[in-house]
Protein backbone atom coordinates (compact mmCIF):
# COMPACT_ATOMS: atom_id res chain seq x y z
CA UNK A 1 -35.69 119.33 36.87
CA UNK A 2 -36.58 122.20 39.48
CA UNK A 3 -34.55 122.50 42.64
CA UNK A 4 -37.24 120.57 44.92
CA UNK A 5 -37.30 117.72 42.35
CA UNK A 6 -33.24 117.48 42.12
CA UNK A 7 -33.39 117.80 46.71
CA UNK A 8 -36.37 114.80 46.66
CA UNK A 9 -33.96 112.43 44.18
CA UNK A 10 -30.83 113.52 46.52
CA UNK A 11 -33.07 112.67 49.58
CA UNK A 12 -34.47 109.20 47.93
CA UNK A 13 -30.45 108.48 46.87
CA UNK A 14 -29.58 108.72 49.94
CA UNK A 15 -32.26 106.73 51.84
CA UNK A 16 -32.09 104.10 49.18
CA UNK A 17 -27.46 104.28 50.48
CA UNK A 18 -28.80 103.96 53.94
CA UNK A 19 -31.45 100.72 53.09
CA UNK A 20 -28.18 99.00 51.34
CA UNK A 21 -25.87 99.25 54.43
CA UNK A 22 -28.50 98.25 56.99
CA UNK A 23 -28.86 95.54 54.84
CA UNK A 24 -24.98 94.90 54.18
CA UNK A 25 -25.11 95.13 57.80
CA UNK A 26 -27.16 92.55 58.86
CA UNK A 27 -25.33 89.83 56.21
CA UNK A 28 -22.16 90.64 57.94
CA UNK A 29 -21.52 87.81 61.11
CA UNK A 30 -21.84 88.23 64.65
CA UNK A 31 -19.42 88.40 66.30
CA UNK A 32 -20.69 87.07 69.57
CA UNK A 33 -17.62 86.01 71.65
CA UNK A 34 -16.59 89.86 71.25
CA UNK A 35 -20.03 91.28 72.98
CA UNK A 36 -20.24 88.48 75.55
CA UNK A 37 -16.43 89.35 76.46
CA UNK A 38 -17.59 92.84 76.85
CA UNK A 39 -20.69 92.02 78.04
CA UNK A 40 -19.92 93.59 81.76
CA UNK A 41 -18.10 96.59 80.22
CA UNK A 42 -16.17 98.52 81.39
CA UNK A 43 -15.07 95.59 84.13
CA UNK A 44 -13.70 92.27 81.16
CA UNK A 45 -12.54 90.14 84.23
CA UNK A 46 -8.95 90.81 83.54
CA UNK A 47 -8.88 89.25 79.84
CA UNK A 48 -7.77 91.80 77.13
CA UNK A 49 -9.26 91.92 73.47
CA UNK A 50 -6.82 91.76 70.95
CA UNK A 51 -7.80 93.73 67.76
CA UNK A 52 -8.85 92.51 64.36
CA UNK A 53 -6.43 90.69 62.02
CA UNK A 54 -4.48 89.38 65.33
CA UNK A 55 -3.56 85.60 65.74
CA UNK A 56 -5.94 85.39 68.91
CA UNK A 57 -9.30 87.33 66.62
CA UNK A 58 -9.03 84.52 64.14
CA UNK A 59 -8.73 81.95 67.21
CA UNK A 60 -11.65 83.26 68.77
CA UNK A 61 -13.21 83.38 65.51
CA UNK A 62 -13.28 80.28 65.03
CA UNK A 63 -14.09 78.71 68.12
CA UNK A 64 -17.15 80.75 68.00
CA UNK A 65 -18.16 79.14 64.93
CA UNK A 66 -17.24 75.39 65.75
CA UNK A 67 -19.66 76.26 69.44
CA UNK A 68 -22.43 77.71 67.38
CA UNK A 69 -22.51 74.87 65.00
CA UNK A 70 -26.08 73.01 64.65
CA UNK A 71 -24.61 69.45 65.17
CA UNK A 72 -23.57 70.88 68.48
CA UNK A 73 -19.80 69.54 69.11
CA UNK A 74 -18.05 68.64 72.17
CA UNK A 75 -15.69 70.65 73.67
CA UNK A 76 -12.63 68.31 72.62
CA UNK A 77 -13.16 68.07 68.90
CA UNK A 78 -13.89 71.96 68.63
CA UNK A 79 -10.62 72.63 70.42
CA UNK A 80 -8.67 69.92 68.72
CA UNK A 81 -9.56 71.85 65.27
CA UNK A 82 -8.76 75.26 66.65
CA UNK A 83 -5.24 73.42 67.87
CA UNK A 84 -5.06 72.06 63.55
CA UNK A 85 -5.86 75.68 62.31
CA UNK A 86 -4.07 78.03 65.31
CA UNK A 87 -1.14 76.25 65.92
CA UNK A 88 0.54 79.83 66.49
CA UNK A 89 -1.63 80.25 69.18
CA UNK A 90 -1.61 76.61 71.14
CA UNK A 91 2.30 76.93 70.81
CA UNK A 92 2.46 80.46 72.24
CA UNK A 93 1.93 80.78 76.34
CA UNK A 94 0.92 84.52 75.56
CA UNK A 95 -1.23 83.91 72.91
CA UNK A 96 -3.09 80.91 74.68
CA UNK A 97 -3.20 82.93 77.89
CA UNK A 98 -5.20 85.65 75.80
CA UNK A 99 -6.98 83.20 74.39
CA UNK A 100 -8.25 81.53 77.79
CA UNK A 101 -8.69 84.74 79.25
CA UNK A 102 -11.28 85.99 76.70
CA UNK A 103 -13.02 82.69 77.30
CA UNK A 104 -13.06 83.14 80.84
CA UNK A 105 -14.77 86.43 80.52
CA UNK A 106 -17.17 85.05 77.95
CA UNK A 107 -18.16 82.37 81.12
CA UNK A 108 -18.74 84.40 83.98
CA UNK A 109 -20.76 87.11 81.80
CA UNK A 110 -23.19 83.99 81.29
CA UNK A 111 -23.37 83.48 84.35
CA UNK A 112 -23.72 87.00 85.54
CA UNK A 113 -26.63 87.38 82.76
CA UNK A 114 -28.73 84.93 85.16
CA UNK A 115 -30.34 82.69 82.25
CA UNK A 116 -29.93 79.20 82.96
CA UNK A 117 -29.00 78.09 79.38
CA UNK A 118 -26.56 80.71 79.42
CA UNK A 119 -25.03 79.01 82.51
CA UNK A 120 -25.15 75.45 80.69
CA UNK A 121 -22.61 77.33 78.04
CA UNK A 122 -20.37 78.44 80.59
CA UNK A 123 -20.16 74.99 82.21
CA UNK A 124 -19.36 74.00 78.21
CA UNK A 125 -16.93 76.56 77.59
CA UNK A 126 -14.65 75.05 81.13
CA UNK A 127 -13.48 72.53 79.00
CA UNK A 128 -12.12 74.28 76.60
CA UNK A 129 -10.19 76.45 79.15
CA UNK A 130 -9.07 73.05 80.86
CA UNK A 131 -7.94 72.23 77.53
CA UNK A 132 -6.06 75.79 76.98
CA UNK A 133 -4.75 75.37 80.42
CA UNK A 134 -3.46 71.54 80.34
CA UNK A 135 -2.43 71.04 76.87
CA UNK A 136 -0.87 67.98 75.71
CA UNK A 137 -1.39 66.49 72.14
CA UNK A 138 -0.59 62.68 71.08
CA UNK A 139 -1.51 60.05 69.05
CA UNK A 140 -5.16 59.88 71.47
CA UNK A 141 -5.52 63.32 70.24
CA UNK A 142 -5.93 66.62 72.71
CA UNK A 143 -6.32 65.91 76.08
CA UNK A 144 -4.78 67.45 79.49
CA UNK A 145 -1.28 67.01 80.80
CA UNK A 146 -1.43 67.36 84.57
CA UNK A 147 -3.78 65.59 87.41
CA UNK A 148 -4.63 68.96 88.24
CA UNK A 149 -6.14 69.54 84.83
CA UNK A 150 -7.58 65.61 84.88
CA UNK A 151 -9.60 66.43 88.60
CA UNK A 152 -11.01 69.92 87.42
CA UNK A 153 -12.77 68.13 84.12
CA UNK A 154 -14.41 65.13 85.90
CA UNK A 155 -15.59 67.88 88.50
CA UNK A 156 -17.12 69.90 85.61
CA UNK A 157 -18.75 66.43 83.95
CA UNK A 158 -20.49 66.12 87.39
CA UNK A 159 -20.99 69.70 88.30
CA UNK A 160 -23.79 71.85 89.49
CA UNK A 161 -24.05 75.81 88.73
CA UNK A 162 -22.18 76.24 92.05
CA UNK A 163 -18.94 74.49 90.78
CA UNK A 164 -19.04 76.30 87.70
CA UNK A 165 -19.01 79.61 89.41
CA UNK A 166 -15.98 78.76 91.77
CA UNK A 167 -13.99 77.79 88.57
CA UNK A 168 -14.46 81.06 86.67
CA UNK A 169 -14.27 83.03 90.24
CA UNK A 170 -10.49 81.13 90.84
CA UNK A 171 -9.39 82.58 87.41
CA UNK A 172 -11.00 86.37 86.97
CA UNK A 173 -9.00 89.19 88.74
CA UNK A 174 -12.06 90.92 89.59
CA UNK A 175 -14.77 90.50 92.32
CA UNK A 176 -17.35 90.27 90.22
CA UNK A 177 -18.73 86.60 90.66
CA UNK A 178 -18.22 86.45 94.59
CA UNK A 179 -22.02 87.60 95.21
CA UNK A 180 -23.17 84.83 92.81
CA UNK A 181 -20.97 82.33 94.62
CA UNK A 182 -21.90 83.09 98.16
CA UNK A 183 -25.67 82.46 96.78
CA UNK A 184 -24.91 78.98 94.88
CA UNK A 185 -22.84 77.80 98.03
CA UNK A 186 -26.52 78.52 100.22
CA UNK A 187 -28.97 76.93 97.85
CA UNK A 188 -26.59 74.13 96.29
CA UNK A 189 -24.80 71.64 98.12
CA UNK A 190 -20.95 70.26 96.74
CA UNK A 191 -22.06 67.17 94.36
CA UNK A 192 -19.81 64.46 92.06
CA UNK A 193 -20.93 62.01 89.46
CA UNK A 194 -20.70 58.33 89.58
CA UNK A 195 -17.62 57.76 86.50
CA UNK A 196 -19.64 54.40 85.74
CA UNK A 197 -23.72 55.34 86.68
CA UNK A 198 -23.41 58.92 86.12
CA UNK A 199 -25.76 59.28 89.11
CA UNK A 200 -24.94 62.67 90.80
CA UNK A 201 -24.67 62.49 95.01
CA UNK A 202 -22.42 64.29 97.84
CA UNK A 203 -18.90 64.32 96.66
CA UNK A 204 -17.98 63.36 100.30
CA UNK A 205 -19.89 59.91 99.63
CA UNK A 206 -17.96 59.21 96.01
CA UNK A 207 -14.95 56.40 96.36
CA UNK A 208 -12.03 57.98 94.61
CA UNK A 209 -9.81 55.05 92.17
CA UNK A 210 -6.78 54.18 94.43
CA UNK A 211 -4.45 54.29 91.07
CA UNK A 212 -5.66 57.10 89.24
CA UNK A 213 -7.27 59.29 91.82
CA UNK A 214 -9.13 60.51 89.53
CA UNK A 215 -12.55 58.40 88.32
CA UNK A 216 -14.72 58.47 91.09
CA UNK A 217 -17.72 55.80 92.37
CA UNK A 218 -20.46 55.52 94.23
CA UNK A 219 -20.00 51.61 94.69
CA UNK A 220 -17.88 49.28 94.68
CA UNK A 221 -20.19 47.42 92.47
CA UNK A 222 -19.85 50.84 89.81
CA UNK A 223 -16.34 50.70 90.36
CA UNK A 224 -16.10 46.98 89.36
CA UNK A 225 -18.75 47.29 86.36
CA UNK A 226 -16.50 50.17 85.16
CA UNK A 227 -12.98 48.51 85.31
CA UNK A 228 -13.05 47.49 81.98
CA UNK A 229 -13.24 50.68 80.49
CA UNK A 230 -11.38 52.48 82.77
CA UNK A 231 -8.51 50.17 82.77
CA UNK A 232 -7.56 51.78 79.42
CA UNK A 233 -6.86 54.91 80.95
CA UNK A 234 -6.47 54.24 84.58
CA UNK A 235 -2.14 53.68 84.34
CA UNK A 236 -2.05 56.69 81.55
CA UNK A 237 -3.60 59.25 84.45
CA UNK A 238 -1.84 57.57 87.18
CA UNK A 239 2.18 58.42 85.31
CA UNK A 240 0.11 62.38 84.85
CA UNK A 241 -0.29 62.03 88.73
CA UNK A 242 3.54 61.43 89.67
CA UNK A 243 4.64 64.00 86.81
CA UNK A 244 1.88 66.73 88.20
């Protein structure tokens, strides 16, 4: 073999090296939380990314597998198996802070991307943080702890873009989301959901429960219809109330 024959084969190696890692490459998972949490880099909305191997990665890891699964789950089951897997993490205020923090980010660079299925995530992804924020853990399974907590998810059932924009704005430590607020607050008006009809309207017109304050009507004839359901619950929130 001449020298131009033995520089082709070294050339053709080495392309055929190159084909192999694109390919290794593209087998290997996104990771998707990590570029949405950097998506507004060098600004990440005050939440800092822990580095690979750490109990938070593996957390975030997860929970980006349990939101990207087909079926679809609900916030509460996906963070009730990150709470049966990351224990380390629920049971650490650091860690969780982290935790919400990256989520946080993830949210408002949705929003700030300006696609409206990207928004419908971020209103998703409130829950969890609710749930990060409020955590309490019985035999009813994951749920929140304070009224506070309680008032801020049946907002986010009901919500429009607008509310979802003032809850990531009240927890980044940047400014980043104000120009997006003062825009929703112009073209969308403050709105609640019927607990019972699920019909969205003004929240000034919505009848708040006088035990609970928390489930919300539009009638008394919703209220009524819904007592039987809500009468499970209705004492349970109203002891969260006092304690809050």
């Amino acid at each position: 073999m001449n020298h131009t024959q033995q520089e082709m084969s070294t050339k053709k190696k080495a392309k055929g090296k190159a084909r192999k890692a694109k390919g290794a490459a593209k087998k290997e998972p996104r990771v998707w939380w990590e570029e949405w949490a950097k998506y507004s880099d060098p600004c990440l909305h005050g939440c800092v990314l822990p580095s690979k191997g750490h109990p938070v990665y593996e957390f975030m890891d997860d929970w980006q597998k349990l939101t990207q699964t087909k079926e679809g789950m609900q916030p509460f089951p996906i963070m009730e198996m990150t709470l049966q897997k990351h224990r380390e993490v629920w049971d650490n205020e650091e860690m969780k802070k982290m935790a919400r923090d990256i989520i946080v980010s993830i949210g408002t660079n949705l929003i700030l991307s300006g696609k409206q299925q990207h928004v419908h995530n971020a209103g998703c992804n409130c829950h969890c943080i609710i749930l990060l924020e409020n955590y309490r853990y019985d035999d009813n399974g994951l749920g929140v702890a304070t009224h506070r907590g309680a008032a801020e998810m049946r907002d986010i059932n009901g919500g429009v873009e607008r509310d979802y924009i003032k809850f990531y704005l009240k927890r980044v430590s940047c400014s980043c989301l104000k120009k997006e607020y003062s825009k929703a607050k112009k073209t969308q008006s403050k709105e609640g959901c019927c607990s019972y009809c699920r019909q969205k309207q003004a929240w000034n017109t919505l009848m708040v429960c006088n035990q609970c304050k928390i489930e919300q009507y539009c009638s008394r004839a919703c209220q009524k219809a819904h007592w039987p359901i809500h009468k499970k619950t209705c004492h349970i929130t109203t002891v969260i109330n006092h304690l809050s």
